[in-house]
C-alpha atoms as a PDB file:
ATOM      1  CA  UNK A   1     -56.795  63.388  21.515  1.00  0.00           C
ATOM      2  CA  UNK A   2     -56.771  61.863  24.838  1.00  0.00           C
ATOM      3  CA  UNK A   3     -59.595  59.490  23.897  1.00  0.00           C
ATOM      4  CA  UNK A   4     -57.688  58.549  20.509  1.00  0.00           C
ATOM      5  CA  UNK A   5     -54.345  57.498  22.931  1.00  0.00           C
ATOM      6  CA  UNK A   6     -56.695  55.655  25.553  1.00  0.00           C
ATOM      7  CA  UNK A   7     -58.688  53.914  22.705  1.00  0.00           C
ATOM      8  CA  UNK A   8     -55.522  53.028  20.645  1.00  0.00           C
ATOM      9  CA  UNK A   9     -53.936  51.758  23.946  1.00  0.00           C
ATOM     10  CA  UNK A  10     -56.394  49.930  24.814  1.00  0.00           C
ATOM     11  CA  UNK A  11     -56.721  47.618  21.414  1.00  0.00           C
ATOM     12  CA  UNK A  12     -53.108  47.578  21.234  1.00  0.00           C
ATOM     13  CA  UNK A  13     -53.544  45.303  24.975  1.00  0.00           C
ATOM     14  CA  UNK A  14     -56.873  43.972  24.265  1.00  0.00           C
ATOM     15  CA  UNK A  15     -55.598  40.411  22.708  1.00  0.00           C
ATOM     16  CA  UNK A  16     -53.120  39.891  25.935  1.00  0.00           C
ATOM     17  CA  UNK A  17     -55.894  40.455  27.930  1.00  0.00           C
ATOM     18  CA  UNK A  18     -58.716  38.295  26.081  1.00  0.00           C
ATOM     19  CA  UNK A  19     -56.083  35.296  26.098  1.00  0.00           C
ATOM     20  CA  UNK A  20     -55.561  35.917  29.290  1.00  0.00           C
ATOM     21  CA  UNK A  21     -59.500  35.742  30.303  1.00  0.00           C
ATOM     22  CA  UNK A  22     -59.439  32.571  27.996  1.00  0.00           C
ATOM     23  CA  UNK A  23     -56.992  31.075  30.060  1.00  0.00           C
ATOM     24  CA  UNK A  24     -58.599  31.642  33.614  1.00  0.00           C
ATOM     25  CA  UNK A  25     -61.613  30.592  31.653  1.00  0.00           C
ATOM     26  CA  UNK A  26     -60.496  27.874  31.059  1.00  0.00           C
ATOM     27  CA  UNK A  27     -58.858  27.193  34.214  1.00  0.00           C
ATOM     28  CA  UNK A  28     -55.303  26.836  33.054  1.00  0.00           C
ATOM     29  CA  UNK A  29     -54.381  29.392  36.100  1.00  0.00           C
ATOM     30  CA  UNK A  30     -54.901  26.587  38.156  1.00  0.00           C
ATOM     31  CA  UNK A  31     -51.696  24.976  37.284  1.00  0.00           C
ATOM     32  CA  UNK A  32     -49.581  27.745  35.185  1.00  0.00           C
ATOM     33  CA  UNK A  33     -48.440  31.011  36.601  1.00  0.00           C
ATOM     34  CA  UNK A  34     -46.778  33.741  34.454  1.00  0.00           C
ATOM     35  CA  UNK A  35     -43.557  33.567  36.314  1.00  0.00           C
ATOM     36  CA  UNK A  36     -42.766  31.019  38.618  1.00  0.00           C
ATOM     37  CA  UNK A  37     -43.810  27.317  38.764  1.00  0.00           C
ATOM     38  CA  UNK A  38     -46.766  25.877  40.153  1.00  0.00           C
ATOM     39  CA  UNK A  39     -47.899  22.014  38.953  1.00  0.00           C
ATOM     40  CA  UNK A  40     -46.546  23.127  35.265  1.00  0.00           C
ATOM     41  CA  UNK A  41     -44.091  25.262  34.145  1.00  0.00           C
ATOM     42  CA  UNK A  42     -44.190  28.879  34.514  1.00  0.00           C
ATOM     43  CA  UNK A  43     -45.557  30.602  30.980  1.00  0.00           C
ATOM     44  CA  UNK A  44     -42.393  32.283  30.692  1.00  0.00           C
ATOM     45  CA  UNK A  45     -40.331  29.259  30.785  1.00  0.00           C
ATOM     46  CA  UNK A  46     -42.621  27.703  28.178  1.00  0.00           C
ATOM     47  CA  UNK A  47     -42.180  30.513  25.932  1.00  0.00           C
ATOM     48  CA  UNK A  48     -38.337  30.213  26.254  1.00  0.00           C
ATOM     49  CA  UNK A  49     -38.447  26.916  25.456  1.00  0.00           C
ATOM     50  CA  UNK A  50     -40.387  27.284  22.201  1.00  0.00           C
ATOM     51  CA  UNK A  51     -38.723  30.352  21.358  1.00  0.00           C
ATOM     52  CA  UNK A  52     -37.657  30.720  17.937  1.00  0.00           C
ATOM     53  CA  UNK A  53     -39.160  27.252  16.588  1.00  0.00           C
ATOM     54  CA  UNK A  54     -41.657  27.730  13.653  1.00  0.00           C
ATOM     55  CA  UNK A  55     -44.539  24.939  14.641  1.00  0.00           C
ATOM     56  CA  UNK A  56     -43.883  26.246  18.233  1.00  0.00           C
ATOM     57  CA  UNK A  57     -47.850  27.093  18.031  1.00  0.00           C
ATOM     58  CA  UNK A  58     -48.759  24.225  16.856  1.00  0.00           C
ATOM     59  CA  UNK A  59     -46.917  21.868  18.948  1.00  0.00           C
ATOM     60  CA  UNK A  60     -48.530  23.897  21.740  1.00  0.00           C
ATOM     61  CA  UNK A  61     -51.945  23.866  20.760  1.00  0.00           C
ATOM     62  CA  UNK A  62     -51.955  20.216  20.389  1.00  0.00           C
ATOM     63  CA  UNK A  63     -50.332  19.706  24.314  1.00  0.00           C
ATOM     64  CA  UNK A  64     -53.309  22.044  25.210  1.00  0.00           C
ATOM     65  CA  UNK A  65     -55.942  20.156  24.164  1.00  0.00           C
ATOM     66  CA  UNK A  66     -54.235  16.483  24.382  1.00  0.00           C
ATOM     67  CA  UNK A  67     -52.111  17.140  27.220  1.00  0.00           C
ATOM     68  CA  UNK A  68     -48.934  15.590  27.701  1.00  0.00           C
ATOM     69  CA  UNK A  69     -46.659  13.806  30.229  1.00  0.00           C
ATOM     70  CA  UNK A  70     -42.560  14.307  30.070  1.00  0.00           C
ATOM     71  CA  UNK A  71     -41.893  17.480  28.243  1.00  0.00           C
ATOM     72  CA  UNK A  72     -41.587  19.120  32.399  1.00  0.00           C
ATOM     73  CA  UNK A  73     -41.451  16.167  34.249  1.00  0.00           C
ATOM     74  CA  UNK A  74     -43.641  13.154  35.067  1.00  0.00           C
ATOM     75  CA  UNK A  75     -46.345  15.293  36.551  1.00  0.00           C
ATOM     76  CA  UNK A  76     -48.933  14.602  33.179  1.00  0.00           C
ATOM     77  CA  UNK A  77     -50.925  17.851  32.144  1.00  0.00           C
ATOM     78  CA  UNK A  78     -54.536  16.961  31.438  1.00  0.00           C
ATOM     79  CA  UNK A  79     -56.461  17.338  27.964  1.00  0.00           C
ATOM     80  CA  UNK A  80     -57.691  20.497  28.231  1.00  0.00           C
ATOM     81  CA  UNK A  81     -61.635  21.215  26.773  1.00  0.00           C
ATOM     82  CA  UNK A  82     -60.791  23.820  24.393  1.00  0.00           C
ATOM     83  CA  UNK A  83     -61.809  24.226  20.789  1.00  0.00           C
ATOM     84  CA  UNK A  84     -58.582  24.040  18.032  1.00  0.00           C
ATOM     85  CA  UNK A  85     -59.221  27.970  17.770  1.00  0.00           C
ATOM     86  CA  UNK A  86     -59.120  28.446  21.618  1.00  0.00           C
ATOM     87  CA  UNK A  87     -55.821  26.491  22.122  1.00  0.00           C
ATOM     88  CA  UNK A  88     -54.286  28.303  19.108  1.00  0.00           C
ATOM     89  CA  UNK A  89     -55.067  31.419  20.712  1.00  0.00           C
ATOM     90  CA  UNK A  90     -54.000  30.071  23.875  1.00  0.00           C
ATOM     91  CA  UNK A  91     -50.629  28.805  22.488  1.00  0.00           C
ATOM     92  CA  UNK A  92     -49.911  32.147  20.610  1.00  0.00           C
ATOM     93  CA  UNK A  93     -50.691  34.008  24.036  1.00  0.00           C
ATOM     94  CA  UNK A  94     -48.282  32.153  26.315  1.00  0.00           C
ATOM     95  CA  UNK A  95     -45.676  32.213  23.640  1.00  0.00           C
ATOM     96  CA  UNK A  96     -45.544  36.109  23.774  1.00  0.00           C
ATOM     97  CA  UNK A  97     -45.024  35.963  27.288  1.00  0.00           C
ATOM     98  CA  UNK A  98     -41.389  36.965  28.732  1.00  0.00           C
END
């Protein structure tokens, strides 16, 4: 039974931790922290910000791999070399963040 919990615990954090991996991957940790601001904006401010809006993912995915200048300042964020399916996942990771 102990098994069952640990497996069942583990898939239910497995995505959370895979997006996070994808993000230090992909060197976003460089500039984002979960909770307080570094070059960008924290990932829980971003996911305030978006909260509630129905293309939030989509609108986030496309500033990941375009990048962007404005939205946080005048500090641009770089294009970011991720496929559409890695900044998707990446979007719908940070946006779960609080």
């Amino acid at each position: 039974m102990k098994t069952l919990i640990a497996l069942l615990a583990l898939a239910a954090v497995s995505p959370a931790f895979a997006n996070a991996d994808l993000a230090t991957k992909k060197n976003c940790l460089a500039c984002h922290a979960t909770d307080k601001k570094l070059v960008g904006p924290s990932y829980k401010d971003v996911a305030a910000k978006y909260a509630g809006q129905k293309d939030a993912v989509a609108k986030l995915a496309e500033k990941i791999q375009k990048g962007g200048v404005g939205a946080w300042g005048q500090i641009p964020m770089p294009a970011n070399q991720v496929t559409p399916d890695e900044a998707k996942q990446l979007a719908t990771w940070v946006l779960t963040i609080k």
